[in-house]
N, C-alpha and C. Protein backbone atom coordinates (compact mmCIF):
# COMPACT_ATOMS: atom_id res chain seq x y z
N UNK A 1 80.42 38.95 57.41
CA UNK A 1 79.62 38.44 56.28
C UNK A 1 79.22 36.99 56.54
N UNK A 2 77.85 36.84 56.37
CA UNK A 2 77.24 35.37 57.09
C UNK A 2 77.80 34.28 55.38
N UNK A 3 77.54 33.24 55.60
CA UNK A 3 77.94 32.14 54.68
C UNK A 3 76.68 32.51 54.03
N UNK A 4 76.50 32.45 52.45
CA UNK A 4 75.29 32.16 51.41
C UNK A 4 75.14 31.07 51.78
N UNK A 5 73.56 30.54 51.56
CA UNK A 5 73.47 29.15 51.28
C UNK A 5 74.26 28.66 49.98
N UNK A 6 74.53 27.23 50.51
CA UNK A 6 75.13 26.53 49.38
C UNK A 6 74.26 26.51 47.40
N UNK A 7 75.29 26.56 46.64
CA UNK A 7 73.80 25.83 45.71
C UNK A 7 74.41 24.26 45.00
N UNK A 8 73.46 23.49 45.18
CA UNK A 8 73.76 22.21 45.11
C UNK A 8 73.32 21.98 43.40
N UNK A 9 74.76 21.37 43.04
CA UNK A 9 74.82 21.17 41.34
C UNK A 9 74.88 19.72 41.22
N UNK A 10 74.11 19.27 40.56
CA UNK A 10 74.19 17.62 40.24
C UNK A 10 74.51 17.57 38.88
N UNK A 11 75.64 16.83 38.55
CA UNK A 11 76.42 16.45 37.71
C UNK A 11 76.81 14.89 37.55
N UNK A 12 76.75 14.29 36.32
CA UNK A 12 77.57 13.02 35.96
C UNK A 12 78.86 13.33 36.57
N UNK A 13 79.04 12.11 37.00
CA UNK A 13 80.45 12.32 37.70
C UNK A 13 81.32 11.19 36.91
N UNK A 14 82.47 11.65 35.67
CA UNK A 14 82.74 10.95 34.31
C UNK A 14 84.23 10.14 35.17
N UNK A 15 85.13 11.12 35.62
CA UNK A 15 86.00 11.23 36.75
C UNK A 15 85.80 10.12 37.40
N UNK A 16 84.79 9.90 38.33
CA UNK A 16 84.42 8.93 39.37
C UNK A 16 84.28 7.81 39.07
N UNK A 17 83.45 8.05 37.66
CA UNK A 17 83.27 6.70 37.13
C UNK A 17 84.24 5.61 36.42
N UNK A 18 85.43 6.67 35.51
CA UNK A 18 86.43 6.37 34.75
C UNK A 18 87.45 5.25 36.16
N UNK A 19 87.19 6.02 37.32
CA UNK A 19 88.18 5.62 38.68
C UNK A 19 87.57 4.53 38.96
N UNK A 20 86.28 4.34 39.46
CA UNK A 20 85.81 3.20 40.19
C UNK A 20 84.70 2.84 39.43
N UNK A 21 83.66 3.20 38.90
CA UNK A 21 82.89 2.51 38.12
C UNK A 21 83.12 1.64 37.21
N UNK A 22 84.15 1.39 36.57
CA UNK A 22 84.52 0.63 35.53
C UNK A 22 84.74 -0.74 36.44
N UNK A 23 85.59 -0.38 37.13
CA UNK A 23 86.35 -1.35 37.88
C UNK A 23 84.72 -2.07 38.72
N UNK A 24 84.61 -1.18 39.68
CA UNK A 24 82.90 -1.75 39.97
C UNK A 24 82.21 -2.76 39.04
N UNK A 25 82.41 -2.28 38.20
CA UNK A 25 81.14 -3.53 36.89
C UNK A 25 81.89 -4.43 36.72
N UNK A 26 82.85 -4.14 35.97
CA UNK A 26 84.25 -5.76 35.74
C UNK A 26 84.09 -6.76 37.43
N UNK A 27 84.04 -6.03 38.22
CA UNK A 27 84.45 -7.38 39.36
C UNK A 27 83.02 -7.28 40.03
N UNK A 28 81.73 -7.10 39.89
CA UNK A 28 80.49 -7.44 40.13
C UNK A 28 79.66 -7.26 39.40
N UNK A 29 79.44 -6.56 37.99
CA UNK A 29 78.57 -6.54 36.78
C UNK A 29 78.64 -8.19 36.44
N UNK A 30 77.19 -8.09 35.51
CA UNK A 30 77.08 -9.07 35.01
C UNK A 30 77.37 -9.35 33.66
N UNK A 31 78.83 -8.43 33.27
CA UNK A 31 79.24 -8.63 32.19
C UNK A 31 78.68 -7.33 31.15
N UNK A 32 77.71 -6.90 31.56
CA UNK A 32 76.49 -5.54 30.86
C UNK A 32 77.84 -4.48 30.82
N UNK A 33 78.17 -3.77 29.84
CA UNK A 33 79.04 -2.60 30.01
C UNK A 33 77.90 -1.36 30.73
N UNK A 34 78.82 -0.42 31.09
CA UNK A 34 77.92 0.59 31.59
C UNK A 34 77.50 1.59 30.77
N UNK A 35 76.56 2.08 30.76
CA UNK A 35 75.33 3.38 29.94
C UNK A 35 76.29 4.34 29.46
N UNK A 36 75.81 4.95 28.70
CA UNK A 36 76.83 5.60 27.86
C UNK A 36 77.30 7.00 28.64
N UNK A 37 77.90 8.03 28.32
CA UNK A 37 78.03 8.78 28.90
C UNK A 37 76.82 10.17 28.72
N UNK A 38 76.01 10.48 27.66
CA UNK A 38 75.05 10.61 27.62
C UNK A 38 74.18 10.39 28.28
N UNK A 39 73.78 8.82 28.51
CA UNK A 39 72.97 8.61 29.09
C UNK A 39 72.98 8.88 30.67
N UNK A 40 73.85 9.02 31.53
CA UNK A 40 74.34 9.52 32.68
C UNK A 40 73.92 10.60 32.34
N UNK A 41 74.12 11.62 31.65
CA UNK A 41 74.27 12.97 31.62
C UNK A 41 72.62 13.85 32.01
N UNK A 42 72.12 12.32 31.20
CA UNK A 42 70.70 12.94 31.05
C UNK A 42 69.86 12.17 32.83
N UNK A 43 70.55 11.48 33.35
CA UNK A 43 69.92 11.24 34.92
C UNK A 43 70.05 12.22 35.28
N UNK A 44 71.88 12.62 35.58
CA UNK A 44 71.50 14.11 36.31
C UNK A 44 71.31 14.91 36.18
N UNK A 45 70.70 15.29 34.80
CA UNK A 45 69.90 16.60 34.48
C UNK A 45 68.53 16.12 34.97
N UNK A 46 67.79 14.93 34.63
CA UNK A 46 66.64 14.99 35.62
C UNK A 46 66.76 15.02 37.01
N UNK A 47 67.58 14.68 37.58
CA UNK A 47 68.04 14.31 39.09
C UNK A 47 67.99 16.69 39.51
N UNK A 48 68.86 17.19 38.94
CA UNK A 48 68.73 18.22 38.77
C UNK A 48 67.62 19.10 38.92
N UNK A 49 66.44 18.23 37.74
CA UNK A 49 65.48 19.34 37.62
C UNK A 49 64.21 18.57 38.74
N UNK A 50 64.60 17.38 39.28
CA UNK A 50 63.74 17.00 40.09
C UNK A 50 64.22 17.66 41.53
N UNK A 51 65.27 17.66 41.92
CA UNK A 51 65.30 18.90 43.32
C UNK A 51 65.50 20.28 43.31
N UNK A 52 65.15 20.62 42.29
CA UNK A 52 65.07 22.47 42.08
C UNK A 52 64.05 23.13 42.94
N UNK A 53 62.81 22.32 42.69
CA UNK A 53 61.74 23.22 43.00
C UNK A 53 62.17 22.92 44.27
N UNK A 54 62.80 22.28 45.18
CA UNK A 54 62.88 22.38 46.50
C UNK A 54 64.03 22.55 47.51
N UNK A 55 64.89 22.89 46.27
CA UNK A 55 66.25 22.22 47.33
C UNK A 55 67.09 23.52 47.64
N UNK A 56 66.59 24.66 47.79
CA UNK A 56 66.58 25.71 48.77
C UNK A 56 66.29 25.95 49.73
N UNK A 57 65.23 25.30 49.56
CA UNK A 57 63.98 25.36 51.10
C UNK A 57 64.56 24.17 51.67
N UNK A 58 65.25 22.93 51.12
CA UNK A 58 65.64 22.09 52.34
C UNK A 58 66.93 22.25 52.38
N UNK A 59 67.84 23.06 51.64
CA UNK A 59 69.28 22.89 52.28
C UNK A 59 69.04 24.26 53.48
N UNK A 60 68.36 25.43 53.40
CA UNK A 60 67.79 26.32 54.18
C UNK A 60 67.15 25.50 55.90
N UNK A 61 66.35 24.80 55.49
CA UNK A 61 65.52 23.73 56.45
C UNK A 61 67.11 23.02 57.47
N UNK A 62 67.73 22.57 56.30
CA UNK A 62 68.89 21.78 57.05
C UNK A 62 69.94 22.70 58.02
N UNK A 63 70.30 23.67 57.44
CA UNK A 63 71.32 24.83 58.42
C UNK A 63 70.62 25.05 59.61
N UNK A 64 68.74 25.31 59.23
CA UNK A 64 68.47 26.21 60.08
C UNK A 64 68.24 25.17 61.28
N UNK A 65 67.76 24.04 61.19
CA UNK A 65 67.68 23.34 62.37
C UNK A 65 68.83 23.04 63.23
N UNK A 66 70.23 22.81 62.49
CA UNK A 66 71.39 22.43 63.53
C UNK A 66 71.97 23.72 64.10
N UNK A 67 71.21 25.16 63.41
CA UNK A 67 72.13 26.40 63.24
C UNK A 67 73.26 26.16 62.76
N UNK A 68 73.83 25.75 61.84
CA UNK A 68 74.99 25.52 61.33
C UNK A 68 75.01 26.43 59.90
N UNK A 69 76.33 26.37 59.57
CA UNK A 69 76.59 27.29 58.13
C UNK A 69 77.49 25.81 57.58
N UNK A 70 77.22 25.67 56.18
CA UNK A 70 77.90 25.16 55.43
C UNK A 70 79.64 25.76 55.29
N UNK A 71 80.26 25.46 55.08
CA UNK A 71 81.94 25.94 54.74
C UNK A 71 81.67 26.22 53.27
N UNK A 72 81.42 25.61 52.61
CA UNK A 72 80.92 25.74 50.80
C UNK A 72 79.57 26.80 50.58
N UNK A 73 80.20 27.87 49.43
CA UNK A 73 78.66 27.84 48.63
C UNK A 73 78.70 27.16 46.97
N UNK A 74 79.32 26.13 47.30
CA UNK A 74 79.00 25.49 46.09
C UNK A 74 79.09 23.96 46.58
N UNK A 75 78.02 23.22 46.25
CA UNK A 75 78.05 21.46 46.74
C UNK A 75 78.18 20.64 45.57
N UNK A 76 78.90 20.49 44.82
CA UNK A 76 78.72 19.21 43.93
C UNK A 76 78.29 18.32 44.25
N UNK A 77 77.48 17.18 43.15
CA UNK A 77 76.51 16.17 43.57
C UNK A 77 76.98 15.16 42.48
N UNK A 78 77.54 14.00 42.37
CA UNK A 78 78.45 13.14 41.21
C UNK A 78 77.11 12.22 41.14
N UNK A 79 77.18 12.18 39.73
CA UNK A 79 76.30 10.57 39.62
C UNK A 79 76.70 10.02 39.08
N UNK A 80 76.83 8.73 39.51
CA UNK A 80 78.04 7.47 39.30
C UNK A 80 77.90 6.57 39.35
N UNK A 81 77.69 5.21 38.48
CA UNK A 81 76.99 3.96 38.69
C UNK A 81 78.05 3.19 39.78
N UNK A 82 76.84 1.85 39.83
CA UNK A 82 77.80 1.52 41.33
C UNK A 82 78.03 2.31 42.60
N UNK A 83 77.24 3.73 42.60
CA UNK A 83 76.66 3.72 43.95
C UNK A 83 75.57 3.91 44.66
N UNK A 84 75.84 3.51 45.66
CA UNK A 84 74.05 4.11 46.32
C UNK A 84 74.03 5.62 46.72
N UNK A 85 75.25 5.94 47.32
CA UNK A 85 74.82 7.55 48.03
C UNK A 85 75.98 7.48 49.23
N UNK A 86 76.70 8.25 48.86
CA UNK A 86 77.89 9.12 49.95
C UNK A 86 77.92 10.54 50.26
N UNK A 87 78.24 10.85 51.79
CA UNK A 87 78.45 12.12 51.78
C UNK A 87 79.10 13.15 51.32
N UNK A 88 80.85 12.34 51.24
CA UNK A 88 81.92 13.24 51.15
C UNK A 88 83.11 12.20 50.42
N UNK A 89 82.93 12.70 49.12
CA UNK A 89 82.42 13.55 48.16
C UNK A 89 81.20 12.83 48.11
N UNK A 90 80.08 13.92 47.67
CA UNK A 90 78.82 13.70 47.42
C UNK A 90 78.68 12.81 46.11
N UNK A 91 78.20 11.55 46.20
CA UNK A 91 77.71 10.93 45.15
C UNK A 91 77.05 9.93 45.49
N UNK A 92 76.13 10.30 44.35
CA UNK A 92 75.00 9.37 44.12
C UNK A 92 74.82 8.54 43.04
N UNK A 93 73.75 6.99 43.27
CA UNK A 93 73.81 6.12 41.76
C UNK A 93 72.69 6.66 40.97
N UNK A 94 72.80 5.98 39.57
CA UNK A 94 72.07 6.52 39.17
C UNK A 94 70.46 5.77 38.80
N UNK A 95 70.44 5.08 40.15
CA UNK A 95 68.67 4.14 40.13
C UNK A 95 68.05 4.88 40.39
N UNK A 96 67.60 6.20 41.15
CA UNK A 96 66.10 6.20 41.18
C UNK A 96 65.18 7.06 40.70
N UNK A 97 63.91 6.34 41.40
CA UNK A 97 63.11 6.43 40.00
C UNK A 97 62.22 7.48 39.81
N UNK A 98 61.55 7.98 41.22
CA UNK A 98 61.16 8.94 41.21
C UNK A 98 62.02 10.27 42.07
N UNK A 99 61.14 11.48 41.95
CA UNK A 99 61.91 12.62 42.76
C UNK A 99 61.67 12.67 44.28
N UNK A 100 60.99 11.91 44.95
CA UNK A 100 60.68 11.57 46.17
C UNK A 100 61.87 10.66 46.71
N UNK A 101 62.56 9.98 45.89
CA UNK A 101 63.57 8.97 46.69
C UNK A 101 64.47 10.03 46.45
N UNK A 102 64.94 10.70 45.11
CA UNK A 102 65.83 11.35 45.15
C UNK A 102 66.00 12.84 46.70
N UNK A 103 64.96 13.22 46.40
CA UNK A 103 64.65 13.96 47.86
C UNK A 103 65.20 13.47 49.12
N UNK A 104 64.89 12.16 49.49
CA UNK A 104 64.98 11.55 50.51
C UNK A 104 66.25 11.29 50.56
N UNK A 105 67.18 10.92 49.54
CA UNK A 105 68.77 10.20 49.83
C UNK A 105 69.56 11.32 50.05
N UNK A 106 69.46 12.59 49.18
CA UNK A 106 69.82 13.84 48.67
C UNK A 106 69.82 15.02 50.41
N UNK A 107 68.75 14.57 50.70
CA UNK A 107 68.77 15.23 52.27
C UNK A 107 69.74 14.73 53.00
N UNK A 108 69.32 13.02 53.10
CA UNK A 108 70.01 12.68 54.18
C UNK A 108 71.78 12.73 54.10
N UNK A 109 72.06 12.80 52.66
CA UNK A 109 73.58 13.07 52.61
C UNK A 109 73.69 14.30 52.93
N UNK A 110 72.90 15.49 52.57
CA UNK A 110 73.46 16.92 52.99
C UNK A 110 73.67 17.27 54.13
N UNK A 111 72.72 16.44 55.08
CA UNK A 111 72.92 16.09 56.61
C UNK A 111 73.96 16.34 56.89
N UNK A 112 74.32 15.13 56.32
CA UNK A 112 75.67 14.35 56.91
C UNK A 112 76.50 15.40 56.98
N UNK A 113 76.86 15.89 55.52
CA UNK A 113 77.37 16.91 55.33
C UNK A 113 78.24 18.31 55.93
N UNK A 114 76.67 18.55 56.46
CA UNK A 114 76.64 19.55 56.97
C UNK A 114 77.09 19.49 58.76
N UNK A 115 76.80 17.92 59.18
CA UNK A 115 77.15 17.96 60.29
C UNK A 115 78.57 17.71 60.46
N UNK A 116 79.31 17.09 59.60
CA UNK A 116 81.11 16.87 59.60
C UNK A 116 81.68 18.10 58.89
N UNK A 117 81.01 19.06 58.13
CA UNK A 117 82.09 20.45 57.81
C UNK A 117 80.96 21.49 57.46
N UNK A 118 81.28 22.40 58.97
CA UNK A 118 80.38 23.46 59.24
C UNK A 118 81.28 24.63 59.43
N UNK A 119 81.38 25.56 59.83
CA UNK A 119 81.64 26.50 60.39
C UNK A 119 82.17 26.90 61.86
N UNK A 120 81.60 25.85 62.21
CA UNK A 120 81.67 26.00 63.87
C UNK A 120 82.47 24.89 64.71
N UNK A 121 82.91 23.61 63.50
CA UNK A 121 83.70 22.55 64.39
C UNK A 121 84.49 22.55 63.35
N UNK A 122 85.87 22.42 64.12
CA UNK A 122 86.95 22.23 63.04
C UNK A 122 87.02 21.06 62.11
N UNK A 123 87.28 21.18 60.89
CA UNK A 123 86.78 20.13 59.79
C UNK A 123 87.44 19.38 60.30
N UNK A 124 86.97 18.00 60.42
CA UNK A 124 87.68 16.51 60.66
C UNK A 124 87.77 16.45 62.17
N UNK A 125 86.87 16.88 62.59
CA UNK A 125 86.26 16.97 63.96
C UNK A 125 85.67 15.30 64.06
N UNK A 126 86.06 14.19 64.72
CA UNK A 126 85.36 13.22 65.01
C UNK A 126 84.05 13.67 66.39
N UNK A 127 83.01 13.57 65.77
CA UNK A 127 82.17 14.03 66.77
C UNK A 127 81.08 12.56 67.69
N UNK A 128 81.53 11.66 67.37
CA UNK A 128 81.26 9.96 68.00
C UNK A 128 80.99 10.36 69.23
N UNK A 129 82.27 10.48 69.77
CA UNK A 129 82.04 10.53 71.84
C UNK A 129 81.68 11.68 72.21
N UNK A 130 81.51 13.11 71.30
CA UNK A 130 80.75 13.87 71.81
C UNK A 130 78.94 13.55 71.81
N UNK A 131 79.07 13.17 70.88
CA UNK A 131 77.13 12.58 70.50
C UNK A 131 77.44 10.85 71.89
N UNK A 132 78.00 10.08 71.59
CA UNK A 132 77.87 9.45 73.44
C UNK A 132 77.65 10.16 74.24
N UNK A 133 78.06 11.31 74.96
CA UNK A 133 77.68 11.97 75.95
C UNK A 133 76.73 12.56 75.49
N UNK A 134 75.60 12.65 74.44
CA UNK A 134 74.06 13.17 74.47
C UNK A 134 73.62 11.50 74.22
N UNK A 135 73.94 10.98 73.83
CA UNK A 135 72.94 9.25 73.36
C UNK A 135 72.96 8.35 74.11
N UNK A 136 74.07 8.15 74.68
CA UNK A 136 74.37 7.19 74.80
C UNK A 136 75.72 6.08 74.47
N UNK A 137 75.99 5.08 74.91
CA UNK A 137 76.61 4.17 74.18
C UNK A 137 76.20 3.50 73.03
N UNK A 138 75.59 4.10 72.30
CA UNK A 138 74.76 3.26 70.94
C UNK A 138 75.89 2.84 69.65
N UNK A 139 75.72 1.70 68.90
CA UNK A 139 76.63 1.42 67.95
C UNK A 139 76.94 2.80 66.89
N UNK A 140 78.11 2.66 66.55
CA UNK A 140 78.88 3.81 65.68
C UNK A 140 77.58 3.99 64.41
N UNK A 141 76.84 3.76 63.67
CA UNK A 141 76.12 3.65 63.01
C UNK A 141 74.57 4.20 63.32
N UNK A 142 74.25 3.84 64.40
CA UNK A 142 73.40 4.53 65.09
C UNK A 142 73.44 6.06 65.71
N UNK A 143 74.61 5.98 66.62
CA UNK A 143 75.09 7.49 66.61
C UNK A 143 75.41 8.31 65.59
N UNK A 144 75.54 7.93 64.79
CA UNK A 144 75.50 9.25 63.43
C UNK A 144 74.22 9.12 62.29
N UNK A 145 73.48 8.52 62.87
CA UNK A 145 72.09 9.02 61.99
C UNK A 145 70.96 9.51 63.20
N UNK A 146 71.16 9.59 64.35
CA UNK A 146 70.46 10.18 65.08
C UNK A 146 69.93 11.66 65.05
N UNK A 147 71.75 12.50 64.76
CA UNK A 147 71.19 13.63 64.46
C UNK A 147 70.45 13.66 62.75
N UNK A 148 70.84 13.44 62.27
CA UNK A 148 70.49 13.14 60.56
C UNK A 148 68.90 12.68 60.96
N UNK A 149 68.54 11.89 61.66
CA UNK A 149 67.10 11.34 61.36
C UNK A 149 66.03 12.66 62.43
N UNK A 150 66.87 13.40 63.05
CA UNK A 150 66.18 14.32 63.71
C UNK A 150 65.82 15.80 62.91
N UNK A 151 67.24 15.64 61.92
CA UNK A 151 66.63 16.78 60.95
C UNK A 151 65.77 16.40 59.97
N UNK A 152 65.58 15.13 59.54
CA UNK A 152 64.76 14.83 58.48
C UNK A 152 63.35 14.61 59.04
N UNK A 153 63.37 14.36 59.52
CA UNK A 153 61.58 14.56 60.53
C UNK A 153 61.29 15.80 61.07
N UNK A 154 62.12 16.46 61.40
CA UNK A 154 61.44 18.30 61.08
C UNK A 154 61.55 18.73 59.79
N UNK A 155 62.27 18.56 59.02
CA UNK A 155 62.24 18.89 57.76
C UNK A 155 60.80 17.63 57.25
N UNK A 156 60.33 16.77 57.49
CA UNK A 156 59.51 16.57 56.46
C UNK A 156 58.17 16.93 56.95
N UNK A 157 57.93 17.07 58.13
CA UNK A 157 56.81 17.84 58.77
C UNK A 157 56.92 19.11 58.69
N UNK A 158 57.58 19.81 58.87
CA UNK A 158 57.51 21.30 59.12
C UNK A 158 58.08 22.40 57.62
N UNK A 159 58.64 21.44 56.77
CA UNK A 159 59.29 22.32 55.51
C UNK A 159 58.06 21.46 54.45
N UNK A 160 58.59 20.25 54.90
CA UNK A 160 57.76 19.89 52.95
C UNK A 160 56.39 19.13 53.10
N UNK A 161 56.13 19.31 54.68
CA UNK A 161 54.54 19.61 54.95
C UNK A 161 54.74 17.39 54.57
N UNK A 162 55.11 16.46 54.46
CA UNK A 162 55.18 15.31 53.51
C UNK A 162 55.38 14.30 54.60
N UNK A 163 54.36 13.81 55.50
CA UNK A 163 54.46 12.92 56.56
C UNK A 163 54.65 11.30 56.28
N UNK A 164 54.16 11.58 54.43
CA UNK A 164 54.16 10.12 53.51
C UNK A 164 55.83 9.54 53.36
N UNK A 165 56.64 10.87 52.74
CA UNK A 165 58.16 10.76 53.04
C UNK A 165 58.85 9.80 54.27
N UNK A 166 58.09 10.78 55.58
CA UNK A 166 58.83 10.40 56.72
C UNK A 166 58.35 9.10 56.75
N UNK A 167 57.23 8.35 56.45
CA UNK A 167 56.97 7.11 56.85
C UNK A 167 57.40 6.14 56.13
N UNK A 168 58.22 6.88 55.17
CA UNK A 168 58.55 6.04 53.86
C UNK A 168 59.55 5.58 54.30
N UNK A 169 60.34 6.71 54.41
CA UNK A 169 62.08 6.48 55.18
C UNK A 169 62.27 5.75 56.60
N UNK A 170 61.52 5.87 57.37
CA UNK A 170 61.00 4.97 58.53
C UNK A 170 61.18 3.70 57.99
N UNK A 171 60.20 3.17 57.17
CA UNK A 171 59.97 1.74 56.59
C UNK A 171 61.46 1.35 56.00
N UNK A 172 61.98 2.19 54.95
CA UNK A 172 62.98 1.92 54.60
C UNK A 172 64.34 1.25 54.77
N UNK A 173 64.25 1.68 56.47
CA UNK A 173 65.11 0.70 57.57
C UNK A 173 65.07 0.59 57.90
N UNK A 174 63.85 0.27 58.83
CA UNK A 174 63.00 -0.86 59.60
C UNK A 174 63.82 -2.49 59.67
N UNK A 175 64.61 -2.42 58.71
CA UNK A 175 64.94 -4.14 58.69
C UNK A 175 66.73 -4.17 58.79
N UNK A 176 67.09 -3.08 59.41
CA UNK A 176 68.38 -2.88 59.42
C UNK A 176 68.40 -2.29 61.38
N UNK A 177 68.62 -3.38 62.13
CA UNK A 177 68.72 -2.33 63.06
C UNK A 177 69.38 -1.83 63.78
N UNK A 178 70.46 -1.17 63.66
CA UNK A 178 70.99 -0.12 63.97
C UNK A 178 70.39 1.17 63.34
N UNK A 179 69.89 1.63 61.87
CA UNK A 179 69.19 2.28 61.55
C UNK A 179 68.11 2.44 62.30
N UNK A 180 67.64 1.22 62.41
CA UNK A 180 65.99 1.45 63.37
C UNK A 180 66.26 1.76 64.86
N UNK A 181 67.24 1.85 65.47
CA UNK A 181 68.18 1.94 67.13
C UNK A 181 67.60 3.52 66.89
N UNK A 182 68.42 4.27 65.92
CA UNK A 182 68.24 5.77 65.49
C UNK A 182 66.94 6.33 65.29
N UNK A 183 66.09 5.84 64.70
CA UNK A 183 64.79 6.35 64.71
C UNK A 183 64.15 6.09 65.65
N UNK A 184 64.19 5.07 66.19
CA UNK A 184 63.83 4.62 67.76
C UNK A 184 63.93 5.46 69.04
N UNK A 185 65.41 6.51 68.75
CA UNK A 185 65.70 6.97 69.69
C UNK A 185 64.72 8.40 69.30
N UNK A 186 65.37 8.88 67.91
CA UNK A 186 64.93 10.41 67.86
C UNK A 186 63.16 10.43 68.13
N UNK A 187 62.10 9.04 67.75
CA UNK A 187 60.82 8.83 68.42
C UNK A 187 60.59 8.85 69.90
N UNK A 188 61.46 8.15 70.85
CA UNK A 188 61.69 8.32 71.91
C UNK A 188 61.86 9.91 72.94
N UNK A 189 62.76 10.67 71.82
CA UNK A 189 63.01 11.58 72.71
C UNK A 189 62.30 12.85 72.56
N UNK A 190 62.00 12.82 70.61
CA UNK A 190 61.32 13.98 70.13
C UNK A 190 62.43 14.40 69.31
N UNK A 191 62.06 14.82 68.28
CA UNK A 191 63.38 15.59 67.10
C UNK A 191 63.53 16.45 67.71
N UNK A 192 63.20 17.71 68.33
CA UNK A 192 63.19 19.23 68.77
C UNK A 192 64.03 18.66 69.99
N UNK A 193 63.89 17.94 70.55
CA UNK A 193 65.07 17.86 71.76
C UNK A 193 66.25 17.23 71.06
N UNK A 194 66.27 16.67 70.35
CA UNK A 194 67.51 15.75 69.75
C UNK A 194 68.29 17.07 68.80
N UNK A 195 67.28 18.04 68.47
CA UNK A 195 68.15 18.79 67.78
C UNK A 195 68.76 19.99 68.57
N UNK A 196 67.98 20.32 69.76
CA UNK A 196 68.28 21.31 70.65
C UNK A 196 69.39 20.91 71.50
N UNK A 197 69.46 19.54 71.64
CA UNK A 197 70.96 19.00 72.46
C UNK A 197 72.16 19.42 71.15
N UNK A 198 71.97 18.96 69.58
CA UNK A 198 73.20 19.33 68.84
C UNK A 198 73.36 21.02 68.71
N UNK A 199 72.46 21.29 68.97
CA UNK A 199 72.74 22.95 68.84
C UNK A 199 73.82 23.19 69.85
N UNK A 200 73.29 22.88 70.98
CA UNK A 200 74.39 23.27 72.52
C UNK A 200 75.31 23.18 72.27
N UNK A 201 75.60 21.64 71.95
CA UNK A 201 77.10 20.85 71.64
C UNK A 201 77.40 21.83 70.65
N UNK A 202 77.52 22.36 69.27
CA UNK A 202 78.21 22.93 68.13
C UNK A 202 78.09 24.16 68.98
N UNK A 203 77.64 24.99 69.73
CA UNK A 203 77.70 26.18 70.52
C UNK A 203 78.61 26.05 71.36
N UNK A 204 78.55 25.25 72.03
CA UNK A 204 80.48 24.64 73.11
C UNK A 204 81.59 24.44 72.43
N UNK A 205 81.11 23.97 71.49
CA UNK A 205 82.56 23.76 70.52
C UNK A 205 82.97 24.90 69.83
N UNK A 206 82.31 25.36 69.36
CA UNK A 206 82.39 26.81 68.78
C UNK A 206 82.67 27.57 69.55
N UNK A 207 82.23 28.18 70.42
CA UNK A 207 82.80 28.97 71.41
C UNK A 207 84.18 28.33 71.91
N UNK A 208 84.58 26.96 72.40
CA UNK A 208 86.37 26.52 71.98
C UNK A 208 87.36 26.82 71.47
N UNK A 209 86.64 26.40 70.42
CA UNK A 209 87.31 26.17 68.91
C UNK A 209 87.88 28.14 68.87
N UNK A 210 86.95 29.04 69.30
CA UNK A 210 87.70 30.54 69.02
C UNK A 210 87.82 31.20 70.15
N UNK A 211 87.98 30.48 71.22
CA UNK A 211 89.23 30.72 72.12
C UNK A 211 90.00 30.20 71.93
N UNK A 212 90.61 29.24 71.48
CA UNK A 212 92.31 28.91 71.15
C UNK A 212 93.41 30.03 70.91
């Protein structure tokens, strides 16, 4: 029986916030208490109804390019002031403004995701010096958005047709560079090769991993 796709639920994350959000505002707020709990409630119900219409077709988009299976068919998605966006556990803040950024952050964490707990590498698999032997010696930061920036440039050309996206996210860290090291490279080499080298690699490992 193959893995279902995941289905990705975005939720206030009350939990997360009670833990670290509070504490977050007291030692860097400007004194502002935080939004009510309502008002959270109602981001990620828009946050929600802003990746519906698509977020089949890109968590679909995302498996199918690394060939990977998620371990989950269920992804929780926390929204939680005081952050920008983590993989694991998935959470997100609750700034933005339209469904295009949300798109854009929302991918690149499922990425992530999907590339540290799959099916095919044992969870908590450090995969650093395996991606050195396809990259290079590139900074720790760079090597793990390489593959991530190779699925998001087939995914925004080839799934959501949205070349405005990719140039968006391009720009976006343009002024950070180790981010820009990563897009630099996957431009350099071509996404379709950058993703056809992680296929191999999770196919070696996998085939390993069940001979033991």
């Amino acid at each position: 029986m193959t893995n279902p796709l995941p289905e990705v639920r975005i939720q206030y994350g009350w939990l997360v916030s009670d833990a670290a959000s509070v504490a977050l505002n007291e030692k860097w707020g400007d004194g502002s208490p935080l939004r009510t709990t309502n008002e959270y409630e109602a981001i990620a119900a828009q946050y929600q109804e802003w990746w519906q219409p698509f977020g089949e077709g890109i968590v679909r988009a995302i498996s199918e390019a690394l060939q990977l299976k998620f371990r989950l068919n269920i992804l929780d998605v926390y929204v939680a002031p005081w952050f920008y966006a983590i993989s694991d556990p998935l959470i997100v803040g609750p700034g933005f403004e339209n469904q295009d950024e949300l798109i854009g952050v929302l991918t690149h964490e499922l990425t992530h995701r999907l590339i540290a707990d799959n099916t095919k590498a044992e969870y908590g698999k450090n995969m650093v010096e395996d991606w050195k032997s396809l990259f290079g010696d590139q900074p720790f930061t760079t090597l793990t958005h390489i593959p991530v920036y190779a699925v998001m440039k087939k995914l925004y050309l080839e799934t959501l047709d949205r070349p405005d996206l990719l140039q968006a996210e391009v720009v976006s860290v343009s002024g950070d560079k180790e981010y820009a090291k990563a897009w630099a490279f996957v431009e350099r080499q071509g996404y379709q090769t950058v993703l056809d080298m992680l296929v191999m690699q999770f196919e070696a490992i996998g085939t390993s991993s069940h001979s033991l």
